[in-house]
PDB file of N, CA and C in Angstrom:
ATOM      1  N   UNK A   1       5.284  12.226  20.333  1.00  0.00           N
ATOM      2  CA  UNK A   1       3.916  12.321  19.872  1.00  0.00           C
ATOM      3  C   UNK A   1       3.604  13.736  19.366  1.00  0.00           C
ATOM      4  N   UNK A   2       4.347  14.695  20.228  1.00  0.00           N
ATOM      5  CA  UNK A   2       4.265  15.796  19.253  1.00  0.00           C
ATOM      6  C   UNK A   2       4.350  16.580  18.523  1.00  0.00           C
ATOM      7  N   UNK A   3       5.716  15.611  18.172  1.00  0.00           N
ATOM      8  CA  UNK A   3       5.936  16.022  16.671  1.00  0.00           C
ATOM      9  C   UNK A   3       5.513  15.181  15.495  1.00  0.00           C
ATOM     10  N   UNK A   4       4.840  13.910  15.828  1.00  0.00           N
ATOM     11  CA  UNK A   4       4.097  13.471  14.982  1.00  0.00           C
ATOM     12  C   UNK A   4       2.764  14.411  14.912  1.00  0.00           C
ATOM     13  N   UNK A   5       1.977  14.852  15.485  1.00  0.00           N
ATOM     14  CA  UNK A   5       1.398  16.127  15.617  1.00  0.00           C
ATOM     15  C   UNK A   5       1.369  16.853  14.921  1.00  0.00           C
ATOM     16  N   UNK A   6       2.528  17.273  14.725  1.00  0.00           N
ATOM     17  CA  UNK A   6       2.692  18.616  14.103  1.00  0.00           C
ATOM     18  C   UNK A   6       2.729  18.319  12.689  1.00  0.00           C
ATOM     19  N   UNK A   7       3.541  17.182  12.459  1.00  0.00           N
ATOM     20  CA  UNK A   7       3.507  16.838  11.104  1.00  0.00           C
ATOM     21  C   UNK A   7       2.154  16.350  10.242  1.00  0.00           C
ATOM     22  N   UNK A   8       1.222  16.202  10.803  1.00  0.00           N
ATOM     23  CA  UNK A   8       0.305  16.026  10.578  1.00  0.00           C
ATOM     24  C   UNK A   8      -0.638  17.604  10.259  1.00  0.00           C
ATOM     25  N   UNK A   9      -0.496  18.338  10.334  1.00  0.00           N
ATOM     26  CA  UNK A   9      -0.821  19.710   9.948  1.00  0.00           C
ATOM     27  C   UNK A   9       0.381  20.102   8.681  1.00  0.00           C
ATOM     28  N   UNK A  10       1.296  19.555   7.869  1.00  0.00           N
ATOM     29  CA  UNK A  10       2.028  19.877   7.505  1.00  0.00           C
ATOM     30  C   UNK A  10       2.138  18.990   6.162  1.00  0.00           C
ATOM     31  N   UNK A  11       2.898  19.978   5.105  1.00  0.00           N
ATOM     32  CA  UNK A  11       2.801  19.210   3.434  1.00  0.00           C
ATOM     33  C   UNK A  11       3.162  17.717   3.766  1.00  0.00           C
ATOM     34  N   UNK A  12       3.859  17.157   4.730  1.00  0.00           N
ATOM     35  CA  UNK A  12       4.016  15.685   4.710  1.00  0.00           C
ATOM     36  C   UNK A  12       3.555  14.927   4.537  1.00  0.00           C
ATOM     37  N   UNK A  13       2.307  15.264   5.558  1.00  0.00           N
ATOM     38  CA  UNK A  13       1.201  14.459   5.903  1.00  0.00           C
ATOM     39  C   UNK A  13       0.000  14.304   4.417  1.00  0.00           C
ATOM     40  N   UNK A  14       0.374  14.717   3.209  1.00  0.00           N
ATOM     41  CA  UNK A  14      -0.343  14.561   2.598  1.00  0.00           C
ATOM     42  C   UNK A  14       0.359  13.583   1.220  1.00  0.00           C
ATOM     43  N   UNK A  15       1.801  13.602   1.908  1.00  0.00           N
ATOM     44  CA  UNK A  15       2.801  12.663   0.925  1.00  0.00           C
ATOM     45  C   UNK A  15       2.342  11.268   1.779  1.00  0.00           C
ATOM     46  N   UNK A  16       2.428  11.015   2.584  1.00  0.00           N
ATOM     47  CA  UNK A  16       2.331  10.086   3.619  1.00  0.00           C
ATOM     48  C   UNK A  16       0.990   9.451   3.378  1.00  0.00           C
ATOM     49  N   UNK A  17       0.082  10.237   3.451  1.00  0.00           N
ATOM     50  CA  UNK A  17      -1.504   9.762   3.520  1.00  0.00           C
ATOM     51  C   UNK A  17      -2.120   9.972   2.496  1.00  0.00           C
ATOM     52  N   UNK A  18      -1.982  10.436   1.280  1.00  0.00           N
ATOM     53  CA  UNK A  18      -2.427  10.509   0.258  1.00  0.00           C
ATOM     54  C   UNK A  18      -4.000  10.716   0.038  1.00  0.00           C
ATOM     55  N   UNK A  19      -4.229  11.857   0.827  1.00  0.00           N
ATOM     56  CA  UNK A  19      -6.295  11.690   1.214  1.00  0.00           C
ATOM     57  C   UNK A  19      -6.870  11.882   0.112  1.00  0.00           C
ATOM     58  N   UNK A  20      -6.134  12.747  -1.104  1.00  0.00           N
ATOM     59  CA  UNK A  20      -7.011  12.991  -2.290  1.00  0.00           C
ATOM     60  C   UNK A  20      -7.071  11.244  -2.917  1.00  0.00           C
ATOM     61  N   UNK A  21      -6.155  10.373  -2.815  1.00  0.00           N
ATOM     62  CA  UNK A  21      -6.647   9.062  -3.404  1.00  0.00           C
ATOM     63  C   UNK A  21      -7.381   8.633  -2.231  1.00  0.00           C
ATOM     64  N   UNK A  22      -7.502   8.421  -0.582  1.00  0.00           N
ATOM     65  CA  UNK A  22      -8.254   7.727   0.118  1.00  0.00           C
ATOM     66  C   UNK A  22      -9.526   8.679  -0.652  1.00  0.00           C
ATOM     67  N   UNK A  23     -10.041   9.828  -0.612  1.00  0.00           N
ATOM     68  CA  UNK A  23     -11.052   9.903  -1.161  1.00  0.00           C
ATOM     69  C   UNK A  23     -11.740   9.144  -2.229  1.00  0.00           C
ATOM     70  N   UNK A  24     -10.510   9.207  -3.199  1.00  0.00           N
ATOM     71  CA  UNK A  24     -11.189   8.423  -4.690  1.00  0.00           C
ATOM     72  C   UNK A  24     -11.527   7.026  -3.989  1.00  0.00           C
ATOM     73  N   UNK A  25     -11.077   6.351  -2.929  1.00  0.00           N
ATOM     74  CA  UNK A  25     -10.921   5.155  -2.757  1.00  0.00           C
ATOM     75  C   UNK A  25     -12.168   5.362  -2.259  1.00  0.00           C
ATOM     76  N   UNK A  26     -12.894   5.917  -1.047  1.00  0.00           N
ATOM     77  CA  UNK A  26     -13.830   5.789  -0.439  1.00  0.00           C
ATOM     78  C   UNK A  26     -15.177   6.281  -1.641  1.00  0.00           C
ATOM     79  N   UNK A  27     -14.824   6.838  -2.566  1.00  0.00           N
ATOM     80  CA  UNK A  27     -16.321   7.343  -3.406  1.00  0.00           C
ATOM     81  C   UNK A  27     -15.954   6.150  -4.281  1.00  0.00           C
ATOM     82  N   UNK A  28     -15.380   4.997  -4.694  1.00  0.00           N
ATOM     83  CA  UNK A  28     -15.303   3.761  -5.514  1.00  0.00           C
ATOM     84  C   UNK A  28     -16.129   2.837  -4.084  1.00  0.00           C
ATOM     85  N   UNK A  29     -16.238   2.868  -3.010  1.00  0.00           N
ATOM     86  CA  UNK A  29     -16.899   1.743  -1.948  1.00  0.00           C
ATOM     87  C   UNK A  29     -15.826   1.148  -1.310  1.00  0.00           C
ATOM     88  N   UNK A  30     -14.606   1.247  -1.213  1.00  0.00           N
ATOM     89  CA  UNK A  30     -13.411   0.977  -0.912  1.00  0.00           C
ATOM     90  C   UNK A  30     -13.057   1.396   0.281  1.00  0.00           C
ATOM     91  N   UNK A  31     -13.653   1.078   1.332  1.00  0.00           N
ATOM     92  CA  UNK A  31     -13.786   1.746   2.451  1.00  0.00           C
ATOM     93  C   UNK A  31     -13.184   0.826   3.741  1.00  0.00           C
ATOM     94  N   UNK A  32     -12.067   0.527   4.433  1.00  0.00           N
ATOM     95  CA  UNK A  32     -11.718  -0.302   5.323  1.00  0.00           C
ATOM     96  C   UNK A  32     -12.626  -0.303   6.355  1.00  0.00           C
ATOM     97  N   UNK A  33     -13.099  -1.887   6.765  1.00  0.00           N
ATOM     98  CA  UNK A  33     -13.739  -1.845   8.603  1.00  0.00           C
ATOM     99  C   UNK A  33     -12.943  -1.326   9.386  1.00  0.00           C
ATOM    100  N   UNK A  34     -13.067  -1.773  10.304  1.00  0.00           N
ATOM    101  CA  UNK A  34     -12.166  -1.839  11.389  1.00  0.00           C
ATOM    102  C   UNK A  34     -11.186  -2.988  12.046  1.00  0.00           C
ATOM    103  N   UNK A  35      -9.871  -2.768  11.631  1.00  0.00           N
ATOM    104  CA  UNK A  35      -9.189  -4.139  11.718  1.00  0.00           C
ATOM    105  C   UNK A  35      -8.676  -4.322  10.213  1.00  0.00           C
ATOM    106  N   UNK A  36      -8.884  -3.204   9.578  1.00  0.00           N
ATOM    107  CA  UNK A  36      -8.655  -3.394   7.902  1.00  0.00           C
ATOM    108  C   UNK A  36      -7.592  -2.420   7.262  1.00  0.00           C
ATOM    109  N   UNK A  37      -7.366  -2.351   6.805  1.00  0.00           N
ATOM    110  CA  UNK A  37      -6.370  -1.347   5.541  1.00  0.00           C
ATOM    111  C   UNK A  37      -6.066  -1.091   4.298  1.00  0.00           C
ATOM    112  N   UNK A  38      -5.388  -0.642   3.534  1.00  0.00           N
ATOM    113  CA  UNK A  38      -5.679  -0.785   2.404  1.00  0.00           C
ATOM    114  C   UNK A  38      -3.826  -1.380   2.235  1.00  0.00           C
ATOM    115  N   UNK A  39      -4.396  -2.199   1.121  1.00  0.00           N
ATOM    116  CA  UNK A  39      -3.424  -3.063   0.506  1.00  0.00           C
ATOM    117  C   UNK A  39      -3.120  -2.640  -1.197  1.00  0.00           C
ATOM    118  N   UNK A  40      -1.525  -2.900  -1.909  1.00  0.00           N
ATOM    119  CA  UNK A  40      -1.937  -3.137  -3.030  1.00  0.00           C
ATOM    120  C   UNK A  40      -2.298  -4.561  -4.092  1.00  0.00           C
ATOM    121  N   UNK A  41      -2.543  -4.077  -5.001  1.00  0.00           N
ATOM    122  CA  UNK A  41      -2.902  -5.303  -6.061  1.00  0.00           C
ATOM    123  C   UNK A  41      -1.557  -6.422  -6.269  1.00  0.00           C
ATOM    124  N   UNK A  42      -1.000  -4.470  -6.888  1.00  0.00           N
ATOM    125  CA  UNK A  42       0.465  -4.612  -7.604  1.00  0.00           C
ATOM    126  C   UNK A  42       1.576  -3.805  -6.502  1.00  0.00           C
ATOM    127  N   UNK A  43       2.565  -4.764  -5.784  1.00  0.00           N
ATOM    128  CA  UNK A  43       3.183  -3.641  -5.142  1.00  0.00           C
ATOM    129  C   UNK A  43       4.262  -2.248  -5.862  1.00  0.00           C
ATOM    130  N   UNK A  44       3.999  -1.247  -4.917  1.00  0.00           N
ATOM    131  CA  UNK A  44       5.037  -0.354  -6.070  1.00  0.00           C
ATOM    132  C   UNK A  44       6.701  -0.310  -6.276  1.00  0.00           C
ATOM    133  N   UNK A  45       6.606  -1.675  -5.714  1.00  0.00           N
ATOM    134  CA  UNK A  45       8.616  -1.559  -5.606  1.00  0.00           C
ATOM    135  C   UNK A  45       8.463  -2.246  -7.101  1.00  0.00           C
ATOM    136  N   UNK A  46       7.438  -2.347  -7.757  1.00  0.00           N
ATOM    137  CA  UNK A  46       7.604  -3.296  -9.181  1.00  0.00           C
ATOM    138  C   UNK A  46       6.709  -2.347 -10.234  1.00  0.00           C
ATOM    139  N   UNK A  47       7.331  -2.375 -11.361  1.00  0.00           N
ATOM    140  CA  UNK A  47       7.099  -0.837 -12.326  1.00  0.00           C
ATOM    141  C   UNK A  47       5.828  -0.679 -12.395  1.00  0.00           C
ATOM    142  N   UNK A  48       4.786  -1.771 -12.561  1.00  0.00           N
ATOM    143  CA  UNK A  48       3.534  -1.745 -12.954  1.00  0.00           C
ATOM    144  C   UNK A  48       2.797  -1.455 -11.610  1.00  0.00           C
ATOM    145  N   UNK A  49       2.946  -1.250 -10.904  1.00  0.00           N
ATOM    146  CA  UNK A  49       2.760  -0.935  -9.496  1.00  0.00           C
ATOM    147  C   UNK A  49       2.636   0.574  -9.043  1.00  0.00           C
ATOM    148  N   UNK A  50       1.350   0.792  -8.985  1.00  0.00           N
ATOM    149  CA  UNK A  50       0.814   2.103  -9.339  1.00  0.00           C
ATOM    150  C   UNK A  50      -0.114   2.902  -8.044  1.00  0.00           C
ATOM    151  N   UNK A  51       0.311   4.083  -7.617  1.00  0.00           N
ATOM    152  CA  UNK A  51      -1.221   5.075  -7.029  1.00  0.00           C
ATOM    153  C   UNK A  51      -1.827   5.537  -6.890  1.00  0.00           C
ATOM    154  N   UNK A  52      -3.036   4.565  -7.660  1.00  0.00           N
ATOM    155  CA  UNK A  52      -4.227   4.685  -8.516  1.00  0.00           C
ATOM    156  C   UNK A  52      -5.262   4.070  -7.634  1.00  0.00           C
ATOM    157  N   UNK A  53      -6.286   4.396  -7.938  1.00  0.00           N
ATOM    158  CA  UNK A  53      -7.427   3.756  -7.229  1.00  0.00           C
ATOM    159  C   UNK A  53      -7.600   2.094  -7.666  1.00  0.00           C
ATOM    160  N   UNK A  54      -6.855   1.734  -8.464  1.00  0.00           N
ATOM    161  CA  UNK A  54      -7.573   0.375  -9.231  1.00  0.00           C
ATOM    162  C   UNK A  54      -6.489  -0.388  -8.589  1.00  0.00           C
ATOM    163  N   UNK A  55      -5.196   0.218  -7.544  1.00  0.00           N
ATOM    164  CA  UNK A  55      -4.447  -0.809  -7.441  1.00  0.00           C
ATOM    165  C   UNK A  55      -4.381  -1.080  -5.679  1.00  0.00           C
ATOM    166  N   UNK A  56      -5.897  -0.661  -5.080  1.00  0.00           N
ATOM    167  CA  UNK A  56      -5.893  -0.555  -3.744  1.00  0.00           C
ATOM    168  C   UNK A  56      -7.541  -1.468  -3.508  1.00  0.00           C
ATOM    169  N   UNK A  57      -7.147  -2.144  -2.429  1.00  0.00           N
ATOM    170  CA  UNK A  57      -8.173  -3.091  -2.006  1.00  0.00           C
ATOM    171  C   UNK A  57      -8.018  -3.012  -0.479  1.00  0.00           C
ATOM    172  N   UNK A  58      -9.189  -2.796   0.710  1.00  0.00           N
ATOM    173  CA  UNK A  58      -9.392  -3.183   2.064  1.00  0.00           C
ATOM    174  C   UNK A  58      -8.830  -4.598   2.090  1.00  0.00           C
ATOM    175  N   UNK A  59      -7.958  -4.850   3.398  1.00  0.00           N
ATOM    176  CA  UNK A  59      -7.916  -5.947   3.651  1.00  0.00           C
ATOM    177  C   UNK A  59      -7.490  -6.129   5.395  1.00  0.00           C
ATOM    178  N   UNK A  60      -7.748  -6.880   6.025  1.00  0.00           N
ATOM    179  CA  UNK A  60      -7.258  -7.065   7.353  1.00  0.00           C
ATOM    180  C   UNK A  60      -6.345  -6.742   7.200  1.00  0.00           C
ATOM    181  N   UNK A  61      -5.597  -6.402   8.306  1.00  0.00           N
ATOM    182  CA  UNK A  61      -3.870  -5.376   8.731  1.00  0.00           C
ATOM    183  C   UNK A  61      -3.135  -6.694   8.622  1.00  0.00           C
ATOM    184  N   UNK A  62      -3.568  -7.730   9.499  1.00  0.00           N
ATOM    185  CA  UNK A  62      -2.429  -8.871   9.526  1.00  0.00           C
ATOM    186  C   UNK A  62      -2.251  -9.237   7.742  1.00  0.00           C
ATOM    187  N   UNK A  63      -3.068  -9.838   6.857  1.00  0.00           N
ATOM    188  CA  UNK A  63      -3.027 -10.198   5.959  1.00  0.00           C
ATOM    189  C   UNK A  63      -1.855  -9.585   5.329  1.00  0.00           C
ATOM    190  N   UNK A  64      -2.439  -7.697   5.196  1.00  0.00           N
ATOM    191  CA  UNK A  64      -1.480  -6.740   4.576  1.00  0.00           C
ATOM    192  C   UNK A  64       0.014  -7.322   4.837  1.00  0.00           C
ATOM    193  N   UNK A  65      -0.047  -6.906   5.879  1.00  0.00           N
ATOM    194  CA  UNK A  65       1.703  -7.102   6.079  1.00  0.00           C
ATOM    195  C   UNK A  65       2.402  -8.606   6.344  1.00  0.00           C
ATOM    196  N   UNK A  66       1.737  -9.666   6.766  1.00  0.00           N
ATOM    197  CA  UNK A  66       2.480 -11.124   5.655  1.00  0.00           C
ATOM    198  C   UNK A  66       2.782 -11.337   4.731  1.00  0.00           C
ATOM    199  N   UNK A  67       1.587 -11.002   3.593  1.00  0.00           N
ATOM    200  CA  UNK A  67       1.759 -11.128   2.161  1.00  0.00           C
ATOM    201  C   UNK A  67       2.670 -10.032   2.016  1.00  0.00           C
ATOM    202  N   UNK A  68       2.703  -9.047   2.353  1.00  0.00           N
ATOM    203  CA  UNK A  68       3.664  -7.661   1.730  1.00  0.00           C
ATOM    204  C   UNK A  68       5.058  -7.851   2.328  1.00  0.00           C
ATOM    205  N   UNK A  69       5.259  -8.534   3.173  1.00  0.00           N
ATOM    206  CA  UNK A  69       6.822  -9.053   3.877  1.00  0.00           C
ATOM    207  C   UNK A  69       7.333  -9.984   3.557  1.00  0.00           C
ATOM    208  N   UNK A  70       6.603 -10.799   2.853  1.00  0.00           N
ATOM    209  CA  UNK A  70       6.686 -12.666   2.116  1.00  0.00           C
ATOM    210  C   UNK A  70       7.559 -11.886   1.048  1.00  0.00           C
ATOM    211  N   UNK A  71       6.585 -10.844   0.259  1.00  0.00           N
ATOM    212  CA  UNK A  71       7.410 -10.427  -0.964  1.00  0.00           C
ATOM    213  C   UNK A  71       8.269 -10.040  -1.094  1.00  0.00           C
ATOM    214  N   UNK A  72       8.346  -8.670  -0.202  1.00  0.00           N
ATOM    215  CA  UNK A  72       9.633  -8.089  -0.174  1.00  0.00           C
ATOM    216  C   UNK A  72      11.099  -8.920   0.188  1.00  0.00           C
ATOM    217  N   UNK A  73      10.338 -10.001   1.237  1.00  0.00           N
ATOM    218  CA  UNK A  73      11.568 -10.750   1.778  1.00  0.00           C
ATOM    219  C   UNK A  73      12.414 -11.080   0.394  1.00  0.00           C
ATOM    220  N   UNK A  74      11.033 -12.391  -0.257  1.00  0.00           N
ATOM    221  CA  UNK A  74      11.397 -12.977  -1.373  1.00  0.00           C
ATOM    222  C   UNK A  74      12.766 -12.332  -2.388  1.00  0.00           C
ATOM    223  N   UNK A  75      12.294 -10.659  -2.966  1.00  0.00           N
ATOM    224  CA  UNK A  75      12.544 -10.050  -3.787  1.00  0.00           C
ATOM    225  C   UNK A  75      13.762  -8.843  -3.236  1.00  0.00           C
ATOM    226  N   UNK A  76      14.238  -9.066  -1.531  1.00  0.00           N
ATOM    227  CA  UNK A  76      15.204  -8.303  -1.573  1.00  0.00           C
ATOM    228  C   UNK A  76      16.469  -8.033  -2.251  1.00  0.00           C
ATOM    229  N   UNK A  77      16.976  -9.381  -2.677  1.00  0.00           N
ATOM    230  CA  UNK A  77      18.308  -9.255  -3.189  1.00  0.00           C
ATOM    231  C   UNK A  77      18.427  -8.942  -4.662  1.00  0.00           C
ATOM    232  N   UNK A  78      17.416  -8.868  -4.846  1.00  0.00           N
ATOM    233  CA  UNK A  78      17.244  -8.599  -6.569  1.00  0.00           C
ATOM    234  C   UNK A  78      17.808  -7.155  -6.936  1.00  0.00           C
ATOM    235  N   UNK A  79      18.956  -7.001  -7.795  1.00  0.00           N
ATOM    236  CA  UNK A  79      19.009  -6.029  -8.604  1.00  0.00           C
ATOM    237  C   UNK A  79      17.881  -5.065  -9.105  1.00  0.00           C
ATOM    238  N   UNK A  80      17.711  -3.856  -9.200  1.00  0.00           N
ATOM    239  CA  UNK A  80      16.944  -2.535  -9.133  1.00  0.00           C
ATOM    240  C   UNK A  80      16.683  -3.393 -11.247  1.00  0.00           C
ATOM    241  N   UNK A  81      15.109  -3.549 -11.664  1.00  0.00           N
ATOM    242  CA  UNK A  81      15.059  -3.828 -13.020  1.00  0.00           C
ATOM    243  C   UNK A  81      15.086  -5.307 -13.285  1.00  0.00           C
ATOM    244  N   UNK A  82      15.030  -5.763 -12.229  1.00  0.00           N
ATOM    245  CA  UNK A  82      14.971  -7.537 -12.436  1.00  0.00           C
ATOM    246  C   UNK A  82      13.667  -7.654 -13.014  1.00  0.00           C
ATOM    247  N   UNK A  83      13.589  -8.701 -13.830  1.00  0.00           N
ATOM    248  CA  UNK A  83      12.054  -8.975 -13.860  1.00  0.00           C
ATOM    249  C   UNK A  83      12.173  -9.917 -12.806  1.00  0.00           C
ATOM    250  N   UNK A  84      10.660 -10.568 -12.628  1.00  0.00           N
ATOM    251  CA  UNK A  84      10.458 -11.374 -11.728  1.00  0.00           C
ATOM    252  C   UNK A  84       8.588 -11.688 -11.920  1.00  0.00           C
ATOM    253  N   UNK A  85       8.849 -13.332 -11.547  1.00  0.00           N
ATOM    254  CA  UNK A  85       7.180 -13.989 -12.055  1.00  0.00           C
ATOM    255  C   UNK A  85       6.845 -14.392 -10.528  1.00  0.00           C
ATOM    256  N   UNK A  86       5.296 -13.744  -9.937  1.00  0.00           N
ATOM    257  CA  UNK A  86       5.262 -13.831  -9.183  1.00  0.00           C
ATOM    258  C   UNK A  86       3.961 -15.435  -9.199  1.00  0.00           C
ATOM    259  N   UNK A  87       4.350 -16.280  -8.224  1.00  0.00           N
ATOM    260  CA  UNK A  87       2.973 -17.310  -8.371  1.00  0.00           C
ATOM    261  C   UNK A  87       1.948 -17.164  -7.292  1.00  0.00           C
ATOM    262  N   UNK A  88       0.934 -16.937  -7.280  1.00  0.00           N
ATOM    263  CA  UNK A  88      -0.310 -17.022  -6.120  1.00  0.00           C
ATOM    264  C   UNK A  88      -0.273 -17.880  -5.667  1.00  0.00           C
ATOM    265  N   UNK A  89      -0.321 -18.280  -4.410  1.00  0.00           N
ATOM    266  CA  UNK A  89      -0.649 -20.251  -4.419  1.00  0.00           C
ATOM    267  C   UNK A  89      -1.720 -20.090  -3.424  1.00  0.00           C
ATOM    268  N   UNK A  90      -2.963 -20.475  -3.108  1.00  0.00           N
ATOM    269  CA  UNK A  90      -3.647 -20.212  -1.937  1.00  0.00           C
ATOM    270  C   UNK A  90      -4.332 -21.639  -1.731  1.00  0.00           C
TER     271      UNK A  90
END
């Protein structure tokens, strides 16, 4: 714990947490409850997949990481440059 600590006072912690975009995120209204996180639109393992304010949305933690593990699962074996069509189904 305390060297997570420490790293947190340190250039890492700003690769890691990116506060100058949570800012942009929170002055757009983009603000997680509690029980929430931020998710992307577009994930960035795929080119168009960006960290930008337009590609981040609050969403419950569980949600985040099903949908974001469904994909990755989906899309592990794929060669680095594959395309790939993703379908929504809800």
């Amino acid at each position: 714990m305390a060297e997570f600590q420490d790293l947190l006072g340190s250039e890492k912690s700003a690769e890691w947490f990116l506060p100058a975009l949570v800012e942009k995120l929170h002055a757009a209204g983009k603000v997680p409850a509690s029980g929430q996180c931020y998710t992307y639109a577009v994930l960035p393992v795929f080119a168009e997949g960006k960290f930008e304010e337009w590609n981040f949305n609050p969403v419950p933690v569980r949600e985040h990481f099903s949908v974001t593990a469904k994909v990755l699962k989906e899309i592990a074996d794929l060669p680095n440059g594959a395309r790939v069509r993703l379908s929504v189904v809800e």
